[in-house]
C-alpha atoms as a PDB file:
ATOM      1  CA  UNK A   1       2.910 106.400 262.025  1.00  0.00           C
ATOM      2  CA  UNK A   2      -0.166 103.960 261.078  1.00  0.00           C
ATOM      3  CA  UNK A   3       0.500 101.750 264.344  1.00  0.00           C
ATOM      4  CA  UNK A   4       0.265 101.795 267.969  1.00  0.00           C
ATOM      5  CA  UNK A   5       2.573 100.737 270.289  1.00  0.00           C
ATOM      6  CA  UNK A   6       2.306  97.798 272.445  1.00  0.00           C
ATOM      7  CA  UNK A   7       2.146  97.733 276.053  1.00  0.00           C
ATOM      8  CA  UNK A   8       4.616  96.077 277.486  1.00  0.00           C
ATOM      9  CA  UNK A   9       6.654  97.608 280.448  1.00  0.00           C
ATOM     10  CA  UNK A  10       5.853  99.618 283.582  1.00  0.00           C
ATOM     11  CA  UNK A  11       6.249 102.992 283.173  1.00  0.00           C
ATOM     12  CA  UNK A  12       7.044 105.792 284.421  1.00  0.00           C
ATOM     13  CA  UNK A  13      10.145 104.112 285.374  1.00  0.00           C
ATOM     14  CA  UNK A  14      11.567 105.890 289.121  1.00  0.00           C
ATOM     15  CA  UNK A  15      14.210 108.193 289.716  1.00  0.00           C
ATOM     16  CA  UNK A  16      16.345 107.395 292.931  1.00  0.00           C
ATOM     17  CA  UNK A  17      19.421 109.905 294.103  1.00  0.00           C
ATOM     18  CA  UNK A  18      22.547 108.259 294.661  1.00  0.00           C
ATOM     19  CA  UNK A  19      24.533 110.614 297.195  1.00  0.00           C
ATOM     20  CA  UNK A  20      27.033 108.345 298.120  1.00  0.00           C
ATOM     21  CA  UNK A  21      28.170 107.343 294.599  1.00  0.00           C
ATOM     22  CA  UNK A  22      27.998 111.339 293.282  1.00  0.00           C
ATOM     23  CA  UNK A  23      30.313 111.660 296.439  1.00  0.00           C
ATOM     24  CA  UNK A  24      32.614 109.130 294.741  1.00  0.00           C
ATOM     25  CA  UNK A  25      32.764 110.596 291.797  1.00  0.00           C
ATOM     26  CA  UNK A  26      33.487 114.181 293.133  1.00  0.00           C
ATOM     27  CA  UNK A  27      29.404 115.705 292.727  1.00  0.00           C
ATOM     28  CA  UNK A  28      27.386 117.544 295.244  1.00  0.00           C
ATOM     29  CA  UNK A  29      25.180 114.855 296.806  1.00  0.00           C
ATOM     30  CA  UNK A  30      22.287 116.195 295.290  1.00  0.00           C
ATOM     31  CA  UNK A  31      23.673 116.229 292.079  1.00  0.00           C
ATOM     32  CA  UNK A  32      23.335 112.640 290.811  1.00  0.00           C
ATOM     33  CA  UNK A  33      20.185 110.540 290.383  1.00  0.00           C
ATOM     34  CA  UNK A  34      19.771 107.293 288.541  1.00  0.00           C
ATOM     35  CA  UNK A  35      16.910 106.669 286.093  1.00  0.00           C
ATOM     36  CA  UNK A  36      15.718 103.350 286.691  1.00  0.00           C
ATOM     37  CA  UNK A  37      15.402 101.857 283.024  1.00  0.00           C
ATOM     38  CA  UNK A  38      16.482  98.429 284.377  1.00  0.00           C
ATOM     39  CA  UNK A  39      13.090  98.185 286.593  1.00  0.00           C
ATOM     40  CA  UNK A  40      10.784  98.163 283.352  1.00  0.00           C
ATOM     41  CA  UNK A  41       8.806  95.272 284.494  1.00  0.00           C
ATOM     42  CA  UNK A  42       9.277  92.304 281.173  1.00  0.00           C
ATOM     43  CA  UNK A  43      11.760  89.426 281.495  1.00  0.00           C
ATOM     44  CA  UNK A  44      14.395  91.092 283.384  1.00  0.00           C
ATOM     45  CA  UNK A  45      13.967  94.700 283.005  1.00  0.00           C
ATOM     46  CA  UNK A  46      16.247  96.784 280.874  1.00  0.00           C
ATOM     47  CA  UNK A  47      15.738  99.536 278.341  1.00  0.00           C
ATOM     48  CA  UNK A  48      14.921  97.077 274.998  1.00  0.00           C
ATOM     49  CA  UNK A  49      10.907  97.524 276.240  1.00  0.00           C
ATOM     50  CA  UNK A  50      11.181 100.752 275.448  1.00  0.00           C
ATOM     51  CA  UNK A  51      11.922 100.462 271.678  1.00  0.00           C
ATOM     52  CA  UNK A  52      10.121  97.147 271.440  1.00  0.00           C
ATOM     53  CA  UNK A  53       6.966  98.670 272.353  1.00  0.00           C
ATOM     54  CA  UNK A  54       7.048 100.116 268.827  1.00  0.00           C
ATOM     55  CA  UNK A  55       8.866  97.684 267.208  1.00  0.00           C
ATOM     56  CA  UNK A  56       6.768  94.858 268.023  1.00  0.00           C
ATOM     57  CA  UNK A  57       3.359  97.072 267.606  1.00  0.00           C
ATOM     58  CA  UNK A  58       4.795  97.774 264.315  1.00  0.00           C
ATOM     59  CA  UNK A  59       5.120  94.028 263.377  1.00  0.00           C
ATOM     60  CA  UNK A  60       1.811  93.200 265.188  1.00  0.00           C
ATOM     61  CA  UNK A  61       0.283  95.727 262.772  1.00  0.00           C
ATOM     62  CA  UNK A  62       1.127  93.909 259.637  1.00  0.00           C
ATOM     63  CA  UNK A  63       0.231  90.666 260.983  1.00  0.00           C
ATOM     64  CA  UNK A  64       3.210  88.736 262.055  1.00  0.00           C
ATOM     65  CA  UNK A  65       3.408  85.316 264.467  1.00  0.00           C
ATOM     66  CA  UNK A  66       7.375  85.473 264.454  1.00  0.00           C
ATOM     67  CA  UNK A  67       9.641  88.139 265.748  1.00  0.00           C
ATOM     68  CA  UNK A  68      13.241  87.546 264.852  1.00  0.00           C
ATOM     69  CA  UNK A  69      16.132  89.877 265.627  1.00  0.00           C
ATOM     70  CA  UNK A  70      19.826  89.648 265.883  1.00  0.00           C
ATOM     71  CA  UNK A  71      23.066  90.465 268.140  1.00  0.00           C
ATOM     72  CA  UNK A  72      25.608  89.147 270.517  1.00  0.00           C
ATOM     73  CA  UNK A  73      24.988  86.219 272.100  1.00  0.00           C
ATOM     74  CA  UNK A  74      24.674  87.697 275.578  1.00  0.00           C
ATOM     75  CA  UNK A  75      22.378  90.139 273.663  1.00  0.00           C
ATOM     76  CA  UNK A  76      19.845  91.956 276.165  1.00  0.00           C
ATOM     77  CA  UNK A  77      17.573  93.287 273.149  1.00  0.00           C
ATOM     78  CA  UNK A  78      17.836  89.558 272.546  1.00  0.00           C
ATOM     79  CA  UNK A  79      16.623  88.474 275.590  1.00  0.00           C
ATOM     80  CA  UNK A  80      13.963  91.172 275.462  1.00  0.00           C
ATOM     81  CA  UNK A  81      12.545  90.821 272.097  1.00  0.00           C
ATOM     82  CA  UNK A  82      11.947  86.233 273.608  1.00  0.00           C
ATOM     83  CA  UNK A  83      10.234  87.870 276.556  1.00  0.00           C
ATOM     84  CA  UNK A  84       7.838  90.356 274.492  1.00  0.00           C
ATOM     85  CA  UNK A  85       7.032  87.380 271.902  1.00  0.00           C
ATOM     86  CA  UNK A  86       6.517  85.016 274.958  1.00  0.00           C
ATOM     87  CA  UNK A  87       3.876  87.431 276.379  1.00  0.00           C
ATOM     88  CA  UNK A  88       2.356  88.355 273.295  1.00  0.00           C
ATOM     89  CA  UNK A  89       1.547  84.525 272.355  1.00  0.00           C
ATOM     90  CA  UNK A  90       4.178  84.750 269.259  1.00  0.00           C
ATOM     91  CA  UNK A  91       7.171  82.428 268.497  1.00  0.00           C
ATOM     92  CA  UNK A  92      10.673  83.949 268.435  1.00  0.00           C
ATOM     93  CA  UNK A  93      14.145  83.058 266.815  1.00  0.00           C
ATOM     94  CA  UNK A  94      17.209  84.991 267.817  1.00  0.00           C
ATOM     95  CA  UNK A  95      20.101  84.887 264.815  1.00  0.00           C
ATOM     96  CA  UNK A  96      23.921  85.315 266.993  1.00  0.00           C
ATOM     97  CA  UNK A  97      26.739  85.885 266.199  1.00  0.00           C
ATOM     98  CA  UNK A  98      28.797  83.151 267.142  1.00  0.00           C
ATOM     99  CA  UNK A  99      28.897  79.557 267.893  1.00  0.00           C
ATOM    100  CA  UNK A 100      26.596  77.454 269.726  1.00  0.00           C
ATOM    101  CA  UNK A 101      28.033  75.657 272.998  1.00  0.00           C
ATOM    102  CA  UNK A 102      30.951  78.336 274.307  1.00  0.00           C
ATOM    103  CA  UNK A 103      28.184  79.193 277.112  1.00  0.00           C
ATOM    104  CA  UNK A 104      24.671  78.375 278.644  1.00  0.00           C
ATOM    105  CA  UNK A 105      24.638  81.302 281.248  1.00  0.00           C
ATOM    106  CA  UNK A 106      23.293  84.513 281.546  1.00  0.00           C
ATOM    107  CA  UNK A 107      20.693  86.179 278.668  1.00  0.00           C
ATOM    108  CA  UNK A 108      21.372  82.951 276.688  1.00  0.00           C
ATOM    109  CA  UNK A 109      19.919  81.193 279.836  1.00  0.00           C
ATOM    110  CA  UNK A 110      16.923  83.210 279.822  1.00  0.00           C
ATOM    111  CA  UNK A 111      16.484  82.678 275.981  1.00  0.00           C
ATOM    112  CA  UNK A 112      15.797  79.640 276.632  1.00  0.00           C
ATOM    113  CA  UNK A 113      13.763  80.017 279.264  1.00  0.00           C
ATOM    114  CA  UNK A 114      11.348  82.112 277.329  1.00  0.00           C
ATOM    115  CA  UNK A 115      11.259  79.411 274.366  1.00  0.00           C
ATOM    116  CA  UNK A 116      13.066  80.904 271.821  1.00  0.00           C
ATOM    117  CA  UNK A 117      14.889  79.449 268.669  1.00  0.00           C
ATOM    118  CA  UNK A 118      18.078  80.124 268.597  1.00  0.00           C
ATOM    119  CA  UNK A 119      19.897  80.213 265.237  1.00  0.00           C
ATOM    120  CA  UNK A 120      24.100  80.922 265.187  1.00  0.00           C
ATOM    121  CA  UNK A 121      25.549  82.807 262.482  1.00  0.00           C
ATOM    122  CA  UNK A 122      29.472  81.938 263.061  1.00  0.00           C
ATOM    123  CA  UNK A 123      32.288  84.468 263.213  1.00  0.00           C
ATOM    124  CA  UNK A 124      30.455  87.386 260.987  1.00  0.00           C
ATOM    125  CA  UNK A 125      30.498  91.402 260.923  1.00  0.00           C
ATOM    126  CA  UNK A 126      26.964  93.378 261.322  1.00  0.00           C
ATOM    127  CA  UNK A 127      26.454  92.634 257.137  1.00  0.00           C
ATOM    128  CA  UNK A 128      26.866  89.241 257.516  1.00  0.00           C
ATOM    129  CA  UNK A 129      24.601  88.980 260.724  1.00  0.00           C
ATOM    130  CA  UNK A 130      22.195  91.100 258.667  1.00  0.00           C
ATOM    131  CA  UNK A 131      22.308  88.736 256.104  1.00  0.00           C
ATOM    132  CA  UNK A 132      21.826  85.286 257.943  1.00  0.00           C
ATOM    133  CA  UNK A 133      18.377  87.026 259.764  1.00  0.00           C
ATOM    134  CA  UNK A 134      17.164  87.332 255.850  1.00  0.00           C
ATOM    135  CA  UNK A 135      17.856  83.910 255.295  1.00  0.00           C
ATOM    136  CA  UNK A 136      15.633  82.601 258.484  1.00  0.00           C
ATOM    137  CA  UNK A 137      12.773  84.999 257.751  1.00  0.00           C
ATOM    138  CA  UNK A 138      13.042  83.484 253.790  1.00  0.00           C
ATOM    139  CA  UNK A 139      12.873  80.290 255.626  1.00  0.00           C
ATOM    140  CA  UNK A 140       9.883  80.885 257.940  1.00  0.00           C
ATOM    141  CA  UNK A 141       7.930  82.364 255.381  1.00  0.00           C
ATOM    142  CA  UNK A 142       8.959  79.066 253.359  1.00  0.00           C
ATOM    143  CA  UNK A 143       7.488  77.142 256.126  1.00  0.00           C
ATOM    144  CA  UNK A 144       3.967  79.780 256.156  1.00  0.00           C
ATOM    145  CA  UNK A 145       4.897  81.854 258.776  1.00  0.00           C
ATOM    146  CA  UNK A 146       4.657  85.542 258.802  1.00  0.00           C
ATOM    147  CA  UNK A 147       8.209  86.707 260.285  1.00  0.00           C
ATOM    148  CA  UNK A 148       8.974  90.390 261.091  1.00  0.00           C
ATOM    149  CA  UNK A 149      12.659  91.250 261.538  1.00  0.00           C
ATOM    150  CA  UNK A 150      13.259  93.830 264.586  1.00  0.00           C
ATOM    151  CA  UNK A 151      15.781  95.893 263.990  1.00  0.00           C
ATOM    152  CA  UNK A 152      19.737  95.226 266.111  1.00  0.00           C
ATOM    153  CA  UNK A 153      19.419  96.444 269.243  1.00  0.00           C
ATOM    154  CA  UNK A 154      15.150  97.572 268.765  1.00  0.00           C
ATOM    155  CA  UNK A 155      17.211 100.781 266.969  1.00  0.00           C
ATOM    156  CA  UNK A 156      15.614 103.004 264.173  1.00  0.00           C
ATOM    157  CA  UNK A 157      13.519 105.583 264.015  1.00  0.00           C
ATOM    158  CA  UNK A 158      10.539 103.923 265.439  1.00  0.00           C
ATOM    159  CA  UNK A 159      12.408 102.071 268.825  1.00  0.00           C
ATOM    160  CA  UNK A 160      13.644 105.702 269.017  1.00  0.00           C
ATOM    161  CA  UNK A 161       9.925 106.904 270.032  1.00  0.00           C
ATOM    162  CA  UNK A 162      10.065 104.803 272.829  1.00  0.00           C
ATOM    163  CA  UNK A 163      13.187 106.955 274.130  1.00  0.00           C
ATOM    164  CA  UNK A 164      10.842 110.461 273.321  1.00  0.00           C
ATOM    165  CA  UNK A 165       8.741 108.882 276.131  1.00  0.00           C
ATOM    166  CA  UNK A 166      11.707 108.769 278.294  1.00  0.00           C
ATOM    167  CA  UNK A 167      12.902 111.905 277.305  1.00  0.00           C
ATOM    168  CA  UNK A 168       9.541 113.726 278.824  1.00  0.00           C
ATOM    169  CA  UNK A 169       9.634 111.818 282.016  1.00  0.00           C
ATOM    170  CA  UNK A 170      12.941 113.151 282.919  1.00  0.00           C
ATOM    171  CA  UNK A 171      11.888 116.391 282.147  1.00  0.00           C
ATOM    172  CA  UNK A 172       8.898 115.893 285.129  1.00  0.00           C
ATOM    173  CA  UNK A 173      11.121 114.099 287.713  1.00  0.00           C
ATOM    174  CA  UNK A 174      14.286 116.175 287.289  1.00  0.00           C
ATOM    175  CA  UNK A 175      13.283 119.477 285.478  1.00  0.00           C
ATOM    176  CA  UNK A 176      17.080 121.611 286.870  1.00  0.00           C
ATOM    177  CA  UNK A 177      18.802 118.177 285.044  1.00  0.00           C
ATOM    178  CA  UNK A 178      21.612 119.573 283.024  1.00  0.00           C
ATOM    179  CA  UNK A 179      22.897 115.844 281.580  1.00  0.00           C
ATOM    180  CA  UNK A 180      22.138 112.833 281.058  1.00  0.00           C
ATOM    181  CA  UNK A 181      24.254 110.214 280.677  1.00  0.00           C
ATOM    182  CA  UNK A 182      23.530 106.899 278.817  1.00  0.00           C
ATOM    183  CA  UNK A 183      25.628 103.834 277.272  1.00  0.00           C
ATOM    184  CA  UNK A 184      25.842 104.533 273.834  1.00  0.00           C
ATOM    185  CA  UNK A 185      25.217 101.135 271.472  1.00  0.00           C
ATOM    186  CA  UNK A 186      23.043 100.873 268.805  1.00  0.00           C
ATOM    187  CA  UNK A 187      21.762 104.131 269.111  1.00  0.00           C
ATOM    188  CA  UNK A 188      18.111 104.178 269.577  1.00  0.00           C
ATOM    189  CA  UNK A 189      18.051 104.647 272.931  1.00  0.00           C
ATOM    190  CA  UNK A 190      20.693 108.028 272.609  1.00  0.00           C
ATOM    191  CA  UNK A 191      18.700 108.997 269.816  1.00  0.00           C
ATOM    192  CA  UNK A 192      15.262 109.416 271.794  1.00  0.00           C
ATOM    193  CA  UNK A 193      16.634 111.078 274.385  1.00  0.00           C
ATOM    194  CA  UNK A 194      18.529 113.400 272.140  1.00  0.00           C
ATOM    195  CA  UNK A 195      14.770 114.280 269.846  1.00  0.00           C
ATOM    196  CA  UNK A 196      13.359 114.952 273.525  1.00  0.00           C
ATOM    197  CA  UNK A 197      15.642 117.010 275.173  1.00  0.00           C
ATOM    198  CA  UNK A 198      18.168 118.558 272.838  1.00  0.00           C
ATOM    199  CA  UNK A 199      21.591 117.327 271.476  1.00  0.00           C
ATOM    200  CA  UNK A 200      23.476 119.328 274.407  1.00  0.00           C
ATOM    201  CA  UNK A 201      21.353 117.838 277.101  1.00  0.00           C
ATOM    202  CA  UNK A 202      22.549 114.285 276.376  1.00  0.00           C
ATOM    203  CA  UNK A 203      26.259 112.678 276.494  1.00  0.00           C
ATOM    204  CA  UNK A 204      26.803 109.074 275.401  1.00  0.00           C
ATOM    205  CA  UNK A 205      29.141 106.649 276.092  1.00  0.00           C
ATOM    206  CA  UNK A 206      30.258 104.494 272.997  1.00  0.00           C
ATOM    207  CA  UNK A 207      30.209 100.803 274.085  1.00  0.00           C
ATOM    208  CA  UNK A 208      31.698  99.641 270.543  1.00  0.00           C
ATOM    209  CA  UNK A 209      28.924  98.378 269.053  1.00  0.00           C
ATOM    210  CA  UNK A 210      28.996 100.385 266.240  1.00  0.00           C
ATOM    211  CA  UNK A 211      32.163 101.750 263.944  1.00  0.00           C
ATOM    212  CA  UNK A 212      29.850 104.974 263.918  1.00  0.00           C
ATOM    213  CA  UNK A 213      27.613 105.435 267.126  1.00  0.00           C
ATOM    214  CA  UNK A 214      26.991 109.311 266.318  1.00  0.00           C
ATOM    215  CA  UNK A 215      25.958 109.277 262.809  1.00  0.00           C
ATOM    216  CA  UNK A 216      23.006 106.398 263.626  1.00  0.00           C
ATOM    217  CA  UNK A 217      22.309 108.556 266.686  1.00  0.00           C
ATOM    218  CA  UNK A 218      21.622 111.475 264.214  1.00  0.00           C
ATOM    219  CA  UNK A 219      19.510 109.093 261.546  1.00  0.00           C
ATOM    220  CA  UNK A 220      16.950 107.951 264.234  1.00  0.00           C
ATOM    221  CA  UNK A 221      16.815 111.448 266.119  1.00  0.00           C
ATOM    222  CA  UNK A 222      16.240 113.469 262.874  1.00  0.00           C
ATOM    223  CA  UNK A 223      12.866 113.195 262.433  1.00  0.00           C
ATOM    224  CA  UNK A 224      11.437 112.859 266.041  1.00  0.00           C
ATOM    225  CA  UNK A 225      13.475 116.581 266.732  1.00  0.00           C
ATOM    226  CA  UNK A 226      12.225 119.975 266.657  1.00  0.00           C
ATOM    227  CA  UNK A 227      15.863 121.254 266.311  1.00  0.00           C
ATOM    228  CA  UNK A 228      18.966 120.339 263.738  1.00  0.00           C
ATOM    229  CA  UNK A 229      20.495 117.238 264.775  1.00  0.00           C
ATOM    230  CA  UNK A 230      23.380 116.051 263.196  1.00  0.00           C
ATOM    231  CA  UNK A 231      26.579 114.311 264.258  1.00  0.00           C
ATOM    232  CA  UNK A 232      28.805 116.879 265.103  1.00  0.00           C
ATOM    233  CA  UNK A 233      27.086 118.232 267.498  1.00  0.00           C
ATOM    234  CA  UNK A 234      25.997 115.280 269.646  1.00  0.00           C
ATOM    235  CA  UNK A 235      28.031 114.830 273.058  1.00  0.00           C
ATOM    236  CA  UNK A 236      29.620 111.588 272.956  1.00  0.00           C
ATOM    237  CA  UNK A 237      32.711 109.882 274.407  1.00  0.00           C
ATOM    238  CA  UNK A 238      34.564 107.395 272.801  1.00  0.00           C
ATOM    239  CA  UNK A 239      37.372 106.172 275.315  1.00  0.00           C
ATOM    240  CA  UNK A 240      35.495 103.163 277.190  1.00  0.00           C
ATOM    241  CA  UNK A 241      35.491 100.833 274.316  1.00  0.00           C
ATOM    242  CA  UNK A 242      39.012  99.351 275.202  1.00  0.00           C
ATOM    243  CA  UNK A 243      39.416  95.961 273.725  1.00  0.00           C
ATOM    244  CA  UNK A 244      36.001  95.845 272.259  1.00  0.00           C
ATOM    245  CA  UNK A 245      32.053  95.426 273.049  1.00  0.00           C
ATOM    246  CA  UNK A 246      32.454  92.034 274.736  1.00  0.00           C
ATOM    247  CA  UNK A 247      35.911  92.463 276.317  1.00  0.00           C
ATOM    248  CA  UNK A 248      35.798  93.941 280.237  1.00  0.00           C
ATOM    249  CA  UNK A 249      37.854  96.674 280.563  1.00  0.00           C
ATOM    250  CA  UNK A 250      39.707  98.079 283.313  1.00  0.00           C
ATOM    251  CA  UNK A 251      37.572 101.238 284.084  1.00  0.00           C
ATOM    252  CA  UNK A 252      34.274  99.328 283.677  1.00  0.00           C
ATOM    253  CA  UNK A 253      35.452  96.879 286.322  1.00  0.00           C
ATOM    254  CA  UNK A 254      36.199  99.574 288.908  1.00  0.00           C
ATOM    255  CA  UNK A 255      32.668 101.507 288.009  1.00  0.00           C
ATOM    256  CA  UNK A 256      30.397  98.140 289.051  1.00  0.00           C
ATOM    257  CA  UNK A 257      32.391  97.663 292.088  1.00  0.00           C
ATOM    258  CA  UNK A 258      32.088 101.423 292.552  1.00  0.00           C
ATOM    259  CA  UNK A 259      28.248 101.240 292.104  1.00  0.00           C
ATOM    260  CA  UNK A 260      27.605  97.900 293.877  1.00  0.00           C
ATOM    261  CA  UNK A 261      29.757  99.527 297.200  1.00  0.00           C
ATOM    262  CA  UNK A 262      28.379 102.951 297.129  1.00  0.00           C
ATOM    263  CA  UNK A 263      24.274 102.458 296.387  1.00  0.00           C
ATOM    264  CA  UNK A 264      24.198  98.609 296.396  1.00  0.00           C
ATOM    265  CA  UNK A 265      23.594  99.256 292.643  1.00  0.00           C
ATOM    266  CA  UNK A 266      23.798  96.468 290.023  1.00  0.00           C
ATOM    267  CA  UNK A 267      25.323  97.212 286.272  1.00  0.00           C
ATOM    268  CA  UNK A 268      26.719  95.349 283.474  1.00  0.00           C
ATOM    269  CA  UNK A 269      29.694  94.398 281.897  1.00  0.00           C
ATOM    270  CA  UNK A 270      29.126  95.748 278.783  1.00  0.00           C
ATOM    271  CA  UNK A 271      26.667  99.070 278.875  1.00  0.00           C
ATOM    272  CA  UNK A 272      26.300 100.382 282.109  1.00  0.00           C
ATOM    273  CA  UNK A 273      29.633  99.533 283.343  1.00  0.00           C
ATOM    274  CA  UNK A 274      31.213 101.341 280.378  1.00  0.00           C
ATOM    275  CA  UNK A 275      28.524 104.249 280.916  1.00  0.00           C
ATOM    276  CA  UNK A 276      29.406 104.897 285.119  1.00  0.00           C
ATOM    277  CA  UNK A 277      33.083 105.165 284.050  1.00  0.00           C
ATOM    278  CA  UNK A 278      32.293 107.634 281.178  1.00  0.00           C
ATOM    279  CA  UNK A 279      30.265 109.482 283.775  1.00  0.00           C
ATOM    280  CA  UNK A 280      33.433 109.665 286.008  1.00  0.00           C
ATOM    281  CA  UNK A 281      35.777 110.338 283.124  1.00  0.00           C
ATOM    282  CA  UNK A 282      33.630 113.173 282.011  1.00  0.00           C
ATOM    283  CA  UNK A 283      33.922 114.723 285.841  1.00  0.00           C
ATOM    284  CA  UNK A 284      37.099 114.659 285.670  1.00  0.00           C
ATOM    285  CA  UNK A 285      37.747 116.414 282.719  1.00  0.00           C
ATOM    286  CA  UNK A 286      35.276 118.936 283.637  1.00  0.00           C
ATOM    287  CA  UNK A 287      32.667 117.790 281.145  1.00  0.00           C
ATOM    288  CA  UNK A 288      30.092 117.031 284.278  1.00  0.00           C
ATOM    289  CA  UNK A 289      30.620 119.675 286.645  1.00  0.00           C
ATOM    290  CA  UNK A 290      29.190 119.806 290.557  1.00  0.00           C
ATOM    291  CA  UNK A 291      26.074 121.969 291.399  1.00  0.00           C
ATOM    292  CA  UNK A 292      24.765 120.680 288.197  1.00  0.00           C
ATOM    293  CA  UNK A 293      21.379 117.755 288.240  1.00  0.00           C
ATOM    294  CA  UNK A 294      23.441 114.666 286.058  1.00  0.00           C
ATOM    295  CA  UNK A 295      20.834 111.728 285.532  1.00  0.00           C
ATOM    296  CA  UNK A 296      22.610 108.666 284.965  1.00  0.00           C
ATOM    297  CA  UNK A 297      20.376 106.227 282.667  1.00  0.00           C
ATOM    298  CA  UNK A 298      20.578 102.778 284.041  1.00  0.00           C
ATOM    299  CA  UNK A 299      19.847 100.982 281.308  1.00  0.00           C
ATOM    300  CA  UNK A 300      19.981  97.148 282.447  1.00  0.00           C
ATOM    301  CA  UNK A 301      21.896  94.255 281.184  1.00  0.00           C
ATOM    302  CA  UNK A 302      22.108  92.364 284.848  1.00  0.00           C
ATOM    303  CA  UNK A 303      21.741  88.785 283.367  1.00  0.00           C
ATOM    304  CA  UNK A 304      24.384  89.645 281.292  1.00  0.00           C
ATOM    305  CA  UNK A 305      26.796  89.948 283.618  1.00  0.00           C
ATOM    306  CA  UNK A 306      26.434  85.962 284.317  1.00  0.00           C
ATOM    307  CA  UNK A 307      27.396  85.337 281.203  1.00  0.00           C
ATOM    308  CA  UNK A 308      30.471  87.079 281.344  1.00  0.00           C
ATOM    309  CA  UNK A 309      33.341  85.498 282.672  1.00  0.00           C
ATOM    310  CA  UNK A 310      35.823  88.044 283.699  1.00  0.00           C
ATOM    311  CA  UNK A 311      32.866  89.994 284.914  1.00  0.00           C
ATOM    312  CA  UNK A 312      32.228  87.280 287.100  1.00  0.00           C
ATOM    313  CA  UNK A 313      35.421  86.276 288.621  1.00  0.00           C
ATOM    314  CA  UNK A 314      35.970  90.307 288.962  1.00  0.00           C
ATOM    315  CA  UNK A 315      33.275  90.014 291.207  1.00  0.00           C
ATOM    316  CA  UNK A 316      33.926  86.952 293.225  1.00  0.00           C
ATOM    317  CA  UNK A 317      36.804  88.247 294.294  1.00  0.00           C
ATOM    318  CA  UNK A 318      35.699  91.458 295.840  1.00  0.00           C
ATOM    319  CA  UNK A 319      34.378  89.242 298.825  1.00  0.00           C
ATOM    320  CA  UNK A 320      36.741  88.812 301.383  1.00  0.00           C
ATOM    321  CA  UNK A 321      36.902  85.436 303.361  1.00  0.00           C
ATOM    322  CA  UNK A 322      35.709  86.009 307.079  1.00  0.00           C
ATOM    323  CA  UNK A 323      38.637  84.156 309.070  1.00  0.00           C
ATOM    324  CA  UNK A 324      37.520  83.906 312.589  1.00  0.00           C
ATOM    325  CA  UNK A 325      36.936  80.597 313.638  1.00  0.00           C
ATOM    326  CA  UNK A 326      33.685  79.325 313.121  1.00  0.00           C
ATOM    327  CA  UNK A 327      32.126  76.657 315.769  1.00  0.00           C
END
């Protein structure tokens, strides 16, 4: 690895234990504690820093005064990848999937916010979104600038590192841990964890991103592990997709309320949401048993959830209305 990475979060990030919700979920209440990858300091927090750190030293490295990158539009790495190139005095353009105009809330707010270009692919699969971030870096370098393309989702072998990092820290704060338990997307962030600890030590839960969440999990771990990695033998659950990576699915929806009710703690639609109710799938089944350490890896993804509709009206109607009378 010629290149450094770049400093750009706050690390380490803490470890809080969350009695009340391992109650919930049938745990000892020393048995759960949350990792608290959504309090990494840049533009919102979330665990994109991570792999960007490397990413973006990468691209810094060879000279580049563009960072482009792709996803959803309510895309956290996204979001993350405006906020690094805002701080780091480069421009940014962010190729989505999608259509312009169906909403202004949420990470697409902050996008904005941060100054970044935003340029819509239409209705397209991951080749096609692949594609159209070819054509705007052909474009920019048309135009003289020196575009690097960051990878979907900061994932690869390199954004992976960034999860090593994470891997070690856990093994300070909780050295008894006997899981950990992450949202499953991309596969970067899995992957890290996975090189660090060891391929039993680490269960993810597939969001849908990905028709094949294991086998890129296995590519970007390979060469950062000491041990055989391969697919096969990687823990991973695959019932929380539902309808699909934007859709809000029953279980998610009862895992935020669960969270926000039992340690006034915040997740997302999409990742985290998806993640708790693995976590309490998983100890139900047995997977996660009590009198074992579980780390749950809170990943981020808040702004998200105001750009999510369902996720939103979900929420607004958890509040009751006070009905005394009021003078």
């Amino acid at each position: 690895m010629s290149h450094s990475p770049v400093p750009l979060g706050t690390f380490p990030t803490p470890v809080e234990p969350a009695p009340r919700l391992a109650a919930a979920l049938g745990l000892g209440p020393e048995d759960l504690w949350i990792k608290r990858d959504d309090l990494t300091g840049l533009g919102g927090g979330g665990n994109k820093i991570r792999k960007l750190e490397w990413t973006v030293g990468a691209a810094l490295a060879e000279g580049a005064d563009t960072l482009v990158t792709t996803g959803a539009p309510q895309s956290n790495h996204a979001r993350l990848t405006a906020a690094a190139a805002a701080r780091l005095g480069l421009a940014a353009v962010l190729v989505l999937r999608g259509a312009p105009g169906l909403s202004r809330s949420g990470n697409l707010a902050l996008d904005g916010l941060f100054g970044a270009r935003l340029a819509w692919a239409g209705d397209v699969d991951q080749a096609g979104l692949d594609l159209a971030a070819a054509e705007v870096c052909a474009l920019l370098r048309a135009d003289g600038a020196r575009p690097a393309l960051i990878p979907f989702g900061g994932s690869g072998v390199p954004g992976a590192r960034g999860y090593v990092r994470c891997g070690e820290e856990l093994d300070e704060q909780v050295p008894e841990m006997r899981t950990v338990v992450v949202a499953l997307g991309s596969g970067g962030t899995m992957a890290g964890l996975v090189a660090a600890l060891g391929p039993g030590s680490v269960l993810g839960v597939d969001v849908g991103a990905l028709a094949d969440p294991a086998a890129a999990v296995a590519r970007f771990a390979a060469p950062l592990a000491t041990q055989e990695i391969t697919a096969e033998g990687l823990r991973v659950r695959r019932d929380q997709v539902g309808g699909g990576y934007a859709t809000l699915t029953g279980p998610a929806s009862e895992a935020l309320r669960l969270a926000a009710r039992t340690e006034g703690l915040v997740l997302d639609p999409v990742y985290t949401g998806r993640a708790l109710a693995g976590l309490r799938a998983a100890v139900a089944e047995g997977d996660v048993r009590p009198g074992e350490k579980t780390v749950f890896v809170h990943t981020g993804g808040l702004p998200g959830l105001f750009g999510h509709p369902d996720a939103v009206a979900f929420a607004e109607e958890g509040a009751a209305e006070f009905t005394d009378e009021v003078n």
